[in-house]
PDB file of N, CA and C in Angstrom:
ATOM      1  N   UNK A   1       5.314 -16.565  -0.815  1.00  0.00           N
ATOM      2  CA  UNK A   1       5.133 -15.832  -2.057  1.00  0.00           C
ATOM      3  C   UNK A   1       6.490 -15.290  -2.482  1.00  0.00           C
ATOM      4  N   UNK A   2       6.860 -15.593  -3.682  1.00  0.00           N
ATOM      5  CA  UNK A   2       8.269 -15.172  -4.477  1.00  0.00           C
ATOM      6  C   UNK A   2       8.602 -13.673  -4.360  1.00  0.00           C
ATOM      7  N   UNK A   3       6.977 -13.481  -5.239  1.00  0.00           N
ATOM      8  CA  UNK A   3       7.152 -12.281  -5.056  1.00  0.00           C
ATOM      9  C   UNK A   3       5.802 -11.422  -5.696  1.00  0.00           C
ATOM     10  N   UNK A   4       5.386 -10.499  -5.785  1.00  0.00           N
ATOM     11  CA  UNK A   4       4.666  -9.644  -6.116  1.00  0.00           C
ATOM     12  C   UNK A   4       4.532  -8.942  -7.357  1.00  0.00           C
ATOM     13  N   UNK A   5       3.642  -8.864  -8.191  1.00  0.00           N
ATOM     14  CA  UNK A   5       3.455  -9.059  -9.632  1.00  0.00           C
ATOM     15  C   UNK A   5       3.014  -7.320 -10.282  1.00  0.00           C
ATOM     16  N   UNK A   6       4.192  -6.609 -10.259  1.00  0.00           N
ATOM     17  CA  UNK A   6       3.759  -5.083 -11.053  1.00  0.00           C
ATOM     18  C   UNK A   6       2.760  -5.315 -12.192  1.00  0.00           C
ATOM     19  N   UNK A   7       1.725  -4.408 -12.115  1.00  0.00           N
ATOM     20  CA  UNK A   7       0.711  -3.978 -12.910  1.00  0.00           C
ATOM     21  C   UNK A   7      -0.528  -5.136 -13.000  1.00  0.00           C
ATOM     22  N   UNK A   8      -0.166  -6.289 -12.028  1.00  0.00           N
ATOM     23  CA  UNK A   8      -1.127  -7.380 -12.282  1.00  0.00           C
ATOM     24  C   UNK A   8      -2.033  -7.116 -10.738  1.00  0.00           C
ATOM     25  N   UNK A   9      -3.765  -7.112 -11.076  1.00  0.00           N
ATOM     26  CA  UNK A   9      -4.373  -7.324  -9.863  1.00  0.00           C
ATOM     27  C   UNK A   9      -4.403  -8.138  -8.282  1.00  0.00           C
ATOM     28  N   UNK A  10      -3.931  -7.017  -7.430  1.00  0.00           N
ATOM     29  CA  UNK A  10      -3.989  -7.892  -6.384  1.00  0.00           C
ATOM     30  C   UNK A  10      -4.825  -6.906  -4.956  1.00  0.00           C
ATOM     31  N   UNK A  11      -5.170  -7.903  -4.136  1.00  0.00           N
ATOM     32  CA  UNK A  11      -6.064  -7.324  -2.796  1.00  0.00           C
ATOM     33  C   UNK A  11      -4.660  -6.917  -1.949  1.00  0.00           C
ATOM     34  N   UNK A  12      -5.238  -5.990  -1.225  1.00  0.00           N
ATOM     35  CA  UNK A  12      -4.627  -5.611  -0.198  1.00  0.00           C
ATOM     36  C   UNK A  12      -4.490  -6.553   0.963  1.00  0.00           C
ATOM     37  N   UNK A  13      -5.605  -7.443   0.835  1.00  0.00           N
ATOM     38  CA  UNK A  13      -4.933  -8.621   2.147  1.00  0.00           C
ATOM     39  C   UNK A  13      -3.937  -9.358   1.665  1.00  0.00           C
ATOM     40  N   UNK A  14      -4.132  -9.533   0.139  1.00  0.00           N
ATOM     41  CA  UNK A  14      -2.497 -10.558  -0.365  1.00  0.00           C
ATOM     42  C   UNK A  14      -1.114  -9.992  -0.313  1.00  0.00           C
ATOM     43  N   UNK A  15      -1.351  -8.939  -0.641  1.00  0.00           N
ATOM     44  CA  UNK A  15       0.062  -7.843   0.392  1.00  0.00           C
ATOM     45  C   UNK A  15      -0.129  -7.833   1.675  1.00  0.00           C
ATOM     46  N   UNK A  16      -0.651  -7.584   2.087  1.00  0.00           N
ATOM     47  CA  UNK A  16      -0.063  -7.526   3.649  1.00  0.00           C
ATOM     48  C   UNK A  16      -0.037  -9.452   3.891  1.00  0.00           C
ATOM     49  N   UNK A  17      -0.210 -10.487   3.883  1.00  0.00           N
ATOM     50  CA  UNK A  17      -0.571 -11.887   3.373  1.00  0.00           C
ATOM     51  C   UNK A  17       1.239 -11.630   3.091  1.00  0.00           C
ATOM     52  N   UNK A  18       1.506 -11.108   2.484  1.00  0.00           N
ATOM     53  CA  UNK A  18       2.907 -11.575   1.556  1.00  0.00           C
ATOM     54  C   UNK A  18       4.128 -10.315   2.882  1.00  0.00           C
ATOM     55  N   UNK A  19       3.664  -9.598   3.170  1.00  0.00           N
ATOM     56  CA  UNK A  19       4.893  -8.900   3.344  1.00  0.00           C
ATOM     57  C   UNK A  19       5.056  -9.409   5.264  1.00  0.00           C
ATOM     58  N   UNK A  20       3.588  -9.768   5.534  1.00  0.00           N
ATOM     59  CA  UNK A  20       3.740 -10.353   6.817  1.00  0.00           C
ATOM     60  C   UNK A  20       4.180 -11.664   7.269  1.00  0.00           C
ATOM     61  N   UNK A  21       4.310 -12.445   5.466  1.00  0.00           N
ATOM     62  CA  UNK A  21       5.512 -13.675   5.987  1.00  0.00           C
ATOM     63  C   UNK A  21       6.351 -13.457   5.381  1.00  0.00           C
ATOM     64  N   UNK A  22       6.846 -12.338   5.349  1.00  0.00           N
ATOM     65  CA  UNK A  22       8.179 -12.147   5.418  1.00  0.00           C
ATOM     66  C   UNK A  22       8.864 -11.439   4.106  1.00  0.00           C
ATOM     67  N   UNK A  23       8.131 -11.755   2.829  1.00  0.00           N
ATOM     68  CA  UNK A  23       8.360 -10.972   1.651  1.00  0.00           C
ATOM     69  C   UNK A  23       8.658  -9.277   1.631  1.00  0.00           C
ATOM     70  N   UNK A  24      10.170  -9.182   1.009  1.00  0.00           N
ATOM     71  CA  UNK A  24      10.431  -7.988   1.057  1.00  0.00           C
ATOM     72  C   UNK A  24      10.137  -6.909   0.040  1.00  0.00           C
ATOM     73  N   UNK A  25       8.947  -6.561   0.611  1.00  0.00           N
ATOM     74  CA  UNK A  25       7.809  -5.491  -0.423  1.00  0.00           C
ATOM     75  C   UNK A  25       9.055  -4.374  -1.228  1.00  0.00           C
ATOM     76  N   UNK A  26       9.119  -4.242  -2.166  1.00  0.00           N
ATOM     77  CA  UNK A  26       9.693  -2.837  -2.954  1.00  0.00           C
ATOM     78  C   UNK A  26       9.233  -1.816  -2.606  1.00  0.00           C
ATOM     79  N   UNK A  27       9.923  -0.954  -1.354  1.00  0.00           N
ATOM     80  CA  UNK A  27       9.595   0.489  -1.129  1.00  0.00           C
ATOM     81  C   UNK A  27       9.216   1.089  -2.786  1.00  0.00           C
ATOM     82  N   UNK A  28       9.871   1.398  -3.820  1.00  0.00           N
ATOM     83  CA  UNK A  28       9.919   1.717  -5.187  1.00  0.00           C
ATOM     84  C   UNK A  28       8.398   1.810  -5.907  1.00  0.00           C
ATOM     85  N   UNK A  29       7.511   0.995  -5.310  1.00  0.00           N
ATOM     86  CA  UNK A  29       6.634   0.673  -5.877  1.00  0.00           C
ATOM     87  C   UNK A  29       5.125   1.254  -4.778  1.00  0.00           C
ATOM     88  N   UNK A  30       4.360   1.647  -5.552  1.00  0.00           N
ATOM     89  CA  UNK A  30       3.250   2.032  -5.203  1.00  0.00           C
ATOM     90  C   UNK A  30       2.109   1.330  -5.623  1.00  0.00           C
ATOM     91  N   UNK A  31       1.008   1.414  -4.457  1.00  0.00           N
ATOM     92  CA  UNK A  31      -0.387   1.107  -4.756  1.00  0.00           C
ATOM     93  C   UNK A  31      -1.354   1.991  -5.221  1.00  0.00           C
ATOM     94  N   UNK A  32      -1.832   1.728  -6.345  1.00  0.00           N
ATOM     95  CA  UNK A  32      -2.786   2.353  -7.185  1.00  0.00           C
ATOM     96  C   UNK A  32      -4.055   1.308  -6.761  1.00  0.00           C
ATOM     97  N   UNK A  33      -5.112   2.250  -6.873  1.00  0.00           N
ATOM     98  CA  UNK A  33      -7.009   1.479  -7.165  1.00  0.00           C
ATOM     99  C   UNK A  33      -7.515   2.183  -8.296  1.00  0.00           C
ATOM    100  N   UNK A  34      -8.613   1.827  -8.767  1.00  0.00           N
ATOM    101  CA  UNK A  34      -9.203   1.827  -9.794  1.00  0.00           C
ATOM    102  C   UNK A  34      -9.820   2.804  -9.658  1.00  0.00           C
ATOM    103  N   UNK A  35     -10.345   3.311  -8.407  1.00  0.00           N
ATOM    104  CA  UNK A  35     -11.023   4.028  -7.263  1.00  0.00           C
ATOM    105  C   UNK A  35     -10.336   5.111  -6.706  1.00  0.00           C
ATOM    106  N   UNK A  36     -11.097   6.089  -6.743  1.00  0.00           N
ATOM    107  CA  UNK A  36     -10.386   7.053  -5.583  1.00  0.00           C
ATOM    108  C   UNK A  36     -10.658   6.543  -3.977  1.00  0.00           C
ATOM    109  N   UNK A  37      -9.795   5.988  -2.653  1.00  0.00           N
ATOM    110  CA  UNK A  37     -10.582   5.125  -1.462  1.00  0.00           C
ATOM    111  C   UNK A  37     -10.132   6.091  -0.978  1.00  0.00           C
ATOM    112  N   UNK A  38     -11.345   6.497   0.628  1.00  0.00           N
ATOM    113  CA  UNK A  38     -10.944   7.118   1.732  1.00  0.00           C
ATOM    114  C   UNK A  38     -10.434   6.468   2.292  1.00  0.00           C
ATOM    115  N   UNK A  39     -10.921   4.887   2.652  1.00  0.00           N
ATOM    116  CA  UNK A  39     -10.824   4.305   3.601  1.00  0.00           C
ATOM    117  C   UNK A  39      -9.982   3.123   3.234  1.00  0.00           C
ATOM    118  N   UNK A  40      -9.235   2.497   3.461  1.00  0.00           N
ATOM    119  CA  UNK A  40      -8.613   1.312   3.007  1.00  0.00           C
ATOM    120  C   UNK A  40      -9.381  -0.156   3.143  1.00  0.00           C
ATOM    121  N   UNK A  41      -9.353  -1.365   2.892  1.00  0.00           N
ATOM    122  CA  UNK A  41     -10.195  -2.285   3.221  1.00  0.00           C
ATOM    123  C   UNK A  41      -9.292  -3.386   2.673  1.00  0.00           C
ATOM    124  N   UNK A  42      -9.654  -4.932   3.610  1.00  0.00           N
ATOM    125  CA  UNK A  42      -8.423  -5.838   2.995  1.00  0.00           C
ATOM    126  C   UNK A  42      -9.121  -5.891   0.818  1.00  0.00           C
ATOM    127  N   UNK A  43     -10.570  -6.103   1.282  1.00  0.00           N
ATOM    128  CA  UNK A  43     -11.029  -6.730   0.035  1.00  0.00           C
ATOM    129  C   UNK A  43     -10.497  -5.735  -1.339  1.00  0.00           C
ATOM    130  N   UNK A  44      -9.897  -4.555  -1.437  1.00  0.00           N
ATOM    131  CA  UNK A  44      -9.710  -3.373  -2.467  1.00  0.00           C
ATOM    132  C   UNK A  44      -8.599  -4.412  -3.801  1.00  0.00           C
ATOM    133  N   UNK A  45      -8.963  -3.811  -4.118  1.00  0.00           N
ATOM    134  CA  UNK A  45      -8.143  -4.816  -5.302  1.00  0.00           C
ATOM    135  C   UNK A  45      -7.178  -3.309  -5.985  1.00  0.00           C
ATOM    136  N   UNK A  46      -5.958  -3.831  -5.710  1.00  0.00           N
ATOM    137  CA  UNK A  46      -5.173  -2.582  -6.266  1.00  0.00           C
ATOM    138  C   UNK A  46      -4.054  -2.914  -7.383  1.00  0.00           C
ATOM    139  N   UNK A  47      -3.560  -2.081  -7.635  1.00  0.00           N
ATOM    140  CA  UNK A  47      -2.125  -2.827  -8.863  1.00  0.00           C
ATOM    141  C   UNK A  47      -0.692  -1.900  -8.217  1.00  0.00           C
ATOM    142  N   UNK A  48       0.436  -2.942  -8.560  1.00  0.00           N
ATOM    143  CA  UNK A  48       1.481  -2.221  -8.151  1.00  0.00           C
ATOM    144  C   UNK A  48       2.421  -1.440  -8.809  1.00  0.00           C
ATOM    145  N   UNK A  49       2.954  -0.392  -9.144  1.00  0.00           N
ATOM    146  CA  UNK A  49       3.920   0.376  -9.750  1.00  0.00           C
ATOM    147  C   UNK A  49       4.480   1.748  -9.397  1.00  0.00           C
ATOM    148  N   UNK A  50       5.148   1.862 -10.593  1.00  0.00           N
ATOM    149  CA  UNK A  50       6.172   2.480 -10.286  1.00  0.00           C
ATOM    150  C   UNK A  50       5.576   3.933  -9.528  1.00  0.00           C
ATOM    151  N   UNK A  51       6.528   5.025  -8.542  1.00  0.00           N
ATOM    152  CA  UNK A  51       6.505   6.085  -8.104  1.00  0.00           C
ATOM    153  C   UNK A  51       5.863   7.371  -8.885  1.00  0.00           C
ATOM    154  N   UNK A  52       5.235   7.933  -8.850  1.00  0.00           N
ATOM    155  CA  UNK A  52       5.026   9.107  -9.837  1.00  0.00           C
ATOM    156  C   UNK A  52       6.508   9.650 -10.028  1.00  0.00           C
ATOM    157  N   UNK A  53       6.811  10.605 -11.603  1.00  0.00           N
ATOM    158  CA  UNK A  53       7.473  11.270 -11.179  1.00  0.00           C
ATOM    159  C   UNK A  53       7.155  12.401 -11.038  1.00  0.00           C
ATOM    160  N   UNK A  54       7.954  13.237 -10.463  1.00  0.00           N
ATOM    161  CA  UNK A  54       7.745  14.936 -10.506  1.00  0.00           C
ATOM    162  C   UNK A  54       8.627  15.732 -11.268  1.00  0.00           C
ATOM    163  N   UNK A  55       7.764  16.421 -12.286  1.00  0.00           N
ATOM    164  CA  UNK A  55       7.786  17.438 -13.374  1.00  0.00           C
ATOM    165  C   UNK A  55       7.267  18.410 -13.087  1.00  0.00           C
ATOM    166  N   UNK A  56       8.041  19.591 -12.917  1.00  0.00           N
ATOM    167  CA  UNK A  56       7.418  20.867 -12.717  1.00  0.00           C
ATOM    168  C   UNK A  56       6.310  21.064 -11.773  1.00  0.00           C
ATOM    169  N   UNK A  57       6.702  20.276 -10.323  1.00  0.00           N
ATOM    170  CA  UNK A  57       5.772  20.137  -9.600  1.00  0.00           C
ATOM    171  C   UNK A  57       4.648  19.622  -9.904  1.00  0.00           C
ATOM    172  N   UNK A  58       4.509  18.601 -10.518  1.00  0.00           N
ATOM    173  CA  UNK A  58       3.210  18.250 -11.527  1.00  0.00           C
ATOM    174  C   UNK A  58       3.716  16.334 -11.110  1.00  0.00           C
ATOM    175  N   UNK A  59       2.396  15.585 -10.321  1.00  0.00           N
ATOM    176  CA  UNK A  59       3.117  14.362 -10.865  1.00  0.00           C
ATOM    177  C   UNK A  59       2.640  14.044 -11.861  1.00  0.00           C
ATOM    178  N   UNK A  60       3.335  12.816 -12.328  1.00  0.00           N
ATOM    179  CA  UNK A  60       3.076  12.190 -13.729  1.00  0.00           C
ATOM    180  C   UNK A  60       3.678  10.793 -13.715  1.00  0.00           C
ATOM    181  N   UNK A  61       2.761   9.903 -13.565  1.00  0.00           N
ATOM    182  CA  UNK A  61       2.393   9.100 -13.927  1.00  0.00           C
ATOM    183  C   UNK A  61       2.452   8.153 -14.783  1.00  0.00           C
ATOM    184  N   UNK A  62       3.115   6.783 -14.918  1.00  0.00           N
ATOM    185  CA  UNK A  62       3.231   5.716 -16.085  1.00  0.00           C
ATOM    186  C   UNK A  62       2.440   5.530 -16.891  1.00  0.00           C
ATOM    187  N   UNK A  63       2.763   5.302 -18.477  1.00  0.00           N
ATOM    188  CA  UNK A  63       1.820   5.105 -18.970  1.00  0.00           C
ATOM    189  C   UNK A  63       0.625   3.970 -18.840  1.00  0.00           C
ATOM    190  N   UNK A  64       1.009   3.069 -17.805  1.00  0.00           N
ATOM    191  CA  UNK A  64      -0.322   2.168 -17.612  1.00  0.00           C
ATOM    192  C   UNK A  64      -1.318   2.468 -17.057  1.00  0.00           C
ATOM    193  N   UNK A  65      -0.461   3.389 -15.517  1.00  0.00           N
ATOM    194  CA  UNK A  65      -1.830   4.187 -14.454  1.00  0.00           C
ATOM    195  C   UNK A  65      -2.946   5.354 -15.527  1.00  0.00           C
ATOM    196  N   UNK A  66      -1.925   5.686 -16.482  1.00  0.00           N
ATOM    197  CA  UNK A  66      -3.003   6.530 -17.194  1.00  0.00           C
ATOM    198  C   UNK A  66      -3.820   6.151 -18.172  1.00  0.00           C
ATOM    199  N   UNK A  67      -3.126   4.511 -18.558  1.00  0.00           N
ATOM    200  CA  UNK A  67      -4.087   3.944 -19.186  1.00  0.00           C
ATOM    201  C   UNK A  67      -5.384   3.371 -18.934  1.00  0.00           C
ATOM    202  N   UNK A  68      -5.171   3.015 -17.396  1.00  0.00           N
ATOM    203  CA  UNK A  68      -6.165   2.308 -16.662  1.00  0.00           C
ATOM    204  C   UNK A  68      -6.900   3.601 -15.866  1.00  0.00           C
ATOM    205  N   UNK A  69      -6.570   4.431 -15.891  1.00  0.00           N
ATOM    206  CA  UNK A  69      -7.046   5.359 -14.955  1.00  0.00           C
ATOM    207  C   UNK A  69      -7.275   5.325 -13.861  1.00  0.00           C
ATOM    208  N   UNK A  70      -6.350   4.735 -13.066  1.00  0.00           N
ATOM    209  CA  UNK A  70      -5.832   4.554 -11.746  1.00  0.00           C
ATOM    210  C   UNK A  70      -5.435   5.812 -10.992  1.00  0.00           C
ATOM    211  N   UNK A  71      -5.908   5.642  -9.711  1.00  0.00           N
ATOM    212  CA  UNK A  71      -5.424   6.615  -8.589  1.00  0.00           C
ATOM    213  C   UNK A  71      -4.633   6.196  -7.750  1.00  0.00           C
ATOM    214  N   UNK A  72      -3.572   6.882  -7.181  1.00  0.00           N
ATOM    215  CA  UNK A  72      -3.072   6.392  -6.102  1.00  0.00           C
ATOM    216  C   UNK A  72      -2.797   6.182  -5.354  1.00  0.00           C
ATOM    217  N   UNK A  73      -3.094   4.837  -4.612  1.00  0.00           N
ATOM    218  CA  UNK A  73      -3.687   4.133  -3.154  1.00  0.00           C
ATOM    219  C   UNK A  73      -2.559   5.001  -1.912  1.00  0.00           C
ATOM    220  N   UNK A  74      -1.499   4.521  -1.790  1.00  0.00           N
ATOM    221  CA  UNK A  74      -0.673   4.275  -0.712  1.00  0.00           C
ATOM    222  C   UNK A  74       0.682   4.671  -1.561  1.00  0.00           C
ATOM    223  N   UNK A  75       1.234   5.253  -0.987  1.00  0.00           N
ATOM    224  CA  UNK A  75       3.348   4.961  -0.911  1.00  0.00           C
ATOM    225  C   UNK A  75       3.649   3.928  -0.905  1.00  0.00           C
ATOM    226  N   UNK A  76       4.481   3.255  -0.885  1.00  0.00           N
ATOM    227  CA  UNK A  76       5.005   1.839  -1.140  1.00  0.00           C
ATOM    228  C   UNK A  76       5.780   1.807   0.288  1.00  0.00           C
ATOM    229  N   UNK A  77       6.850   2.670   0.249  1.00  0.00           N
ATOM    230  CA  UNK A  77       7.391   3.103   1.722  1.00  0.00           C
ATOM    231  C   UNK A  77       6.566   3.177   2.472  1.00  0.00           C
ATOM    232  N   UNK A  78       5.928   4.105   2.844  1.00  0.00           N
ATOM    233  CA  UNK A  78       4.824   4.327   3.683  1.00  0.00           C
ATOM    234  C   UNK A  78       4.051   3.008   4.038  1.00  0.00           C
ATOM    235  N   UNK A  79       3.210   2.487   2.923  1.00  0.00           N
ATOM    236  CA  UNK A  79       2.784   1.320   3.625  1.00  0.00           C
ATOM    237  C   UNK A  79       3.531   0.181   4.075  1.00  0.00           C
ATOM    238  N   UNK A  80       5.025  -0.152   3.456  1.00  0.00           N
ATOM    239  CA  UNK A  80       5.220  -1.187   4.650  1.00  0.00           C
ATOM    240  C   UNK A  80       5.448  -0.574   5.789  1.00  0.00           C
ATOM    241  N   UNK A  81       6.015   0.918   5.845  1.00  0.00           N
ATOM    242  CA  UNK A  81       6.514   0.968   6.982  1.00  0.00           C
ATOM    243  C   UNK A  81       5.759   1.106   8.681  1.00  0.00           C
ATOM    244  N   UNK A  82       4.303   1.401   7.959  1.00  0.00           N
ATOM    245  CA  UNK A  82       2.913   1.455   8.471  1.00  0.00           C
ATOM    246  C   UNK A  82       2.802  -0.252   9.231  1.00  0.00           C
ATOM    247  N   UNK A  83       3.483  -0.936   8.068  1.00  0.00           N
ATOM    248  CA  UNK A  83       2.790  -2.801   8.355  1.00  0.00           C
ATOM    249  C   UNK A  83       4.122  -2.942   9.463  1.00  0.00           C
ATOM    250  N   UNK A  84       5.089  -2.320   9.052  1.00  0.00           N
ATOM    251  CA  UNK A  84       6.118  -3.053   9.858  1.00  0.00           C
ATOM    252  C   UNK A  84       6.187  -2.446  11.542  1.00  0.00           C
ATOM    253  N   UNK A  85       5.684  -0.904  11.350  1.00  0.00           N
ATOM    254  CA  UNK A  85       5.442  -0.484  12.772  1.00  0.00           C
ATOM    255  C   UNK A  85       4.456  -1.409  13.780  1.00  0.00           C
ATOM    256  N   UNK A  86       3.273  -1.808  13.099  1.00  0.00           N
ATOM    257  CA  UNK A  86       2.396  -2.495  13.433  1.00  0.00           C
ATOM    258  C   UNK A  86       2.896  -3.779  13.937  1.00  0.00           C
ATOM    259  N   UNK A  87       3.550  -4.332  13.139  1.00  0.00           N
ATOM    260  CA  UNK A  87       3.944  -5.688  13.623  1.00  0.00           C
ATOM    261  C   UNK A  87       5.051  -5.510  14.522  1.00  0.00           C
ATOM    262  N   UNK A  88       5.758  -4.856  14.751  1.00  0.00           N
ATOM    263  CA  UNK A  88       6.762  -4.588  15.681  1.00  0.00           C
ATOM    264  C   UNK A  88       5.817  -4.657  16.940  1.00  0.00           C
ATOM    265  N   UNK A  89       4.964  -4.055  17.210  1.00  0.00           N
ATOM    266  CA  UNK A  89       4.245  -3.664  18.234  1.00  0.00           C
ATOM    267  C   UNK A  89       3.639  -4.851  18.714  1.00  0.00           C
ATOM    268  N   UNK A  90       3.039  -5.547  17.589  1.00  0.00           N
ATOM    269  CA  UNK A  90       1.998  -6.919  17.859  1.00  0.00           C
ATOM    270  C   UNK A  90       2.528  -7.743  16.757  1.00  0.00           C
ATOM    271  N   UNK A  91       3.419  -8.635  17.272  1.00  0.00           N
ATOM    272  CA  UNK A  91       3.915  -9.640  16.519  1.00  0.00           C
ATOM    273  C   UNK A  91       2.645 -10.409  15.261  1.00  0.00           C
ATOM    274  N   UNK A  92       1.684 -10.594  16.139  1.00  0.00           N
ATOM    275  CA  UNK A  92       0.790 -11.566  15.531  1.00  0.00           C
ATOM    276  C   UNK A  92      -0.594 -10.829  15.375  1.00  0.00           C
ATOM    277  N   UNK A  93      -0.602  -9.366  14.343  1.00  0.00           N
ATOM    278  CA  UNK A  93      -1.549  -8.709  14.601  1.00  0.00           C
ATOM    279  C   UNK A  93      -2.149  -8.811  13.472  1.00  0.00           C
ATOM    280  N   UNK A  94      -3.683  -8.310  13.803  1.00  0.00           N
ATOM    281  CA  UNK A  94      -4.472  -9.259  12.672  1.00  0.00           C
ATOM    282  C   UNK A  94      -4.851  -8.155  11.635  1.00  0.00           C
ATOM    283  N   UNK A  95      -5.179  -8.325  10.457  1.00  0.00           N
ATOM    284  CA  UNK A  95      -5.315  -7.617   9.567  1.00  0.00           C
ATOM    285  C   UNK A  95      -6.113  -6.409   9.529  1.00  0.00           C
ATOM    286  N   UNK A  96      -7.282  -6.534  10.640  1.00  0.00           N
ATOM    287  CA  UNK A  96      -8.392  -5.494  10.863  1.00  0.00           C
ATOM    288  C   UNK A  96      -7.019  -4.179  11.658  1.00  0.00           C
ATOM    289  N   UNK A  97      -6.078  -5.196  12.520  1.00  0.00           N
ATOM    290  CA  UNK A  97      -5.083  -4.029  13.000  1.00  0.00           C
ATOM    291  C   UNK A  97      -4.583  -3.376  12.219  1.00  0.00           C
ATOM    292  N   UNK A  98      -4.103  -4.068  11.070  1.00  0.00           N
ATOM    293  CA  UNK A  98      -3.222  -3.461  10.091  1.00  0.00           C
ATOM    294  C   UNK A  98      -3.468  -2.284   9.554  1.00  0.00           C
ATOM    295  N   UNK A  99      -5.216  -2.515   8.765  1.00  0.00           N
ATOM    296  CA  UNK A  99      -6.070  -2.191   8.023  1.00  0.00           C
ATOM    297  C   UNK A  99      -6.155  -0.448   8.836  1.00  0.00           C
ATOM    298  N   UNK A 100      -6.933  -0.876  10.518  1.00  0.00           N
ATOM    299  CA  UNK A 100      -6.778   0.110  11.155  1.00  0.00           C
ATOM    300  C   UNK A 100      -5.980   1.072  11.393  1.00  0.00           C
ATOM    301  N   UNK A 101      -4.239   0.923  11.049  1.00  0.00           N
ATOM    302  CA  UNK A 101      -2.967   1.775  10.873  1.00  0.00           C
ATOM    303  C   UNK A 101      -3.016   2.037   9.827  1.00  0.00           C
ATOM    304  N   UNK A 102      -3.304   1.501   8.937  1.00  0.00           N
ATOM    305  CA  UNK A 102      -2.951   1.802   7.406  1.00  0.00           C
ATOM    306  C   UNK A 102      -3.978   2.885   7.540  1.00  0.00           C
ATOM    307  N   UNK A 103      -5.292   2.965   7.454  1.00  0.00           N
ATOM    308  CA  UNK A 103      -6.137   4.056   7.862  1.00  0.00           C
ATOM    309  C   UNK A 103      -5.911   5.282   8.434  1.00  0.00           C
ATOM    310  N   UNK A 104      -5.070   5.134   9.662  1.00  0.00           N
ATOM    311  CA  UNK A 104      -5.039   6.201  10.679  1.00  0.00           C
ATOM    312  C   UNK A 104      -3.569   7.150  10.203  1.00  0.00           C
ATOM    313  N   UNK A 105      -2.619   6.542   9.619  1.00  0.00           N
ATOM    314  CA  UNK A 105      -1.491   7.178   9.000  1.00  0.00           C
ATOM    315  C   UNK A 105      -1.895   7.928   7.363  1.00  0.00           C
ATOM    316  N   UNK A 106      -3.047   7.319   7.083  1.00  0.00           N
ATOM    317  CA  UNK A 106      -3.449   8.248   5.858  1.00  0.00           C
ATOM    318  C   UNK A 106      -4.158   9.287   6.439  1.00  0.00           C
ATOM    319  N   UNK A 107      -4.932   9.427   7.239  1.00  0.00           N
ATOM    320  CA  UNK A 107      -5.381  10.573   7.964  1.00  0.00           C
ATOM    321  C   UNK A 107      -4.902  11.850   8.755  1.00  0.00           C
ATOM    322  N   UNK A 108      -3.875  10.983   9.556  1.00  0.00           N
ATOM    323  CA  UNK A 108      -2.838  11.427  10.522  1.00  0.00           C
ATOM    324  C   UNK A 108      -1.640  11.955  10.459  1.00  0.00           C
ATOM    325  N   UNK A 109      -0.993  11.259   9.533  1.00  0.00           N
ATOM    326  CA  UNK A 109       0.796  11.130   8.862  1.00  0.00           C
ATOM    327  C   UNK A 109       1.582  10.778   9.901  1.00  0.00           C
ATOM    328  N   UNK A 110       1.231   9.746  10.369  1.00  0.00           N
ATOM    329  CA  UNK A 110       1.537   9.147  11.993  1.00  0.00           C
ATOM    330  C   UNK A 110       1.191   7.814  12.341  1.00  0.00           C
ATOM    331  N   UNK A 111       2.043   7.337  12.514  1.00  0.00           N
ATOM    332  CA  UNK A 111       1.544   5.950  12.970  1.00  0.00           C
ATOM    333  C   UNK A 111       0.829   5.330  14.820  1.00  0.00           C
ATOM    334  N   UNK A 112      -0.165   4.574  14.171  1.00  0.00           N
ATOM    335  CA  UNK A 112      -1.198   4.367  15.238  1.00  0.00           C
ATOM    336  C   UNK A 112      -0.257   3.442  15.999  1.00  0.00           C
ATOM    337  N   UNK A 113      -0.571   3.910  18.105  1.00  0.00           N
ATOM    338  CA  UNK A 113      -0.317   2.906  18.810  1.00  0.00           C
ATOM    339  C   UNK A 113      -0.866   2.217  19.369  1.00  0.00           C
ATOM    340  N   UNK A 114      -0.761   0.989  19.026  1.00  0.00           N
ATOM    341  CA  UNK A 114      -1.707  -0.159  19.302  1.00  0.00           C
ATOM    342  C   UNK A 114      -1.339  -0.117  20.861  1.00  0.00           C
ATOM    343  N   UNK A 115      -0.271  -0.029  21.670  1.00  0.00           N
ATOM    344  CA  UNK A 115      -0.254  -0.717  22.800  1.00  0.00           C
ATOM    345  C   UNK A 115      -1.138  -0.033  24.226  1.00  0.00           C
TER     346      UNK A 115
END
């Protein structure tokens, strides 16, 4: 995969799919859902963009997330760095692993050890 398509629909397994062969995800960029999710899941269909900014302690938001009325999923940082801890650990780890860190660092602010 070239590369990853801002503001256009994609699943969370096609990112992790893309950044686990090797595609270098844009920390810069965040995952939004349509949805407010507790839980993460490969099937979530999310969109990618830009960072909130912060105004007066207030974030705020692009005009597309507010067009679509999007919430937002994950950090951009955060989640690869979630995918890349993971795979460091287990070269060849399977998405339910992933899924499972990506989970436990939104809960935690800590990354899960698989070993």
């Amino acid at each position: 995969m070239d590369t990853l398509k801002v503001k256009e629909p994609i699943s969370i397994n096609e990112i992790i799919e893309a950044i686990r062969s090797g595609y270098d995800f844009d920390d810069d960029l965040c995952l939004y859902a349509s949805e407010e999710v507790d839980q993460i899941k490969t099937e979530i269909i999310c969109y990618l963009d830009d960072y909130p900014e912060v105004i007066n302690d207030e974030d705020q938001y692009s005009e597309f997330i507010n067009k679509h009325h999007l919430h937002l999923l994950y950090y951009g940082e955060q989640f690869k760095d979630v995918m890349l801890n993971v795979l460091h650990q287990r070269q060849h780890a399977s998405s339910d692993e992933i899924i499972k860190a990506l989970n436990y660092y939104m809960e935690n602010d800590d990354f899960l050890d698989l070993k």
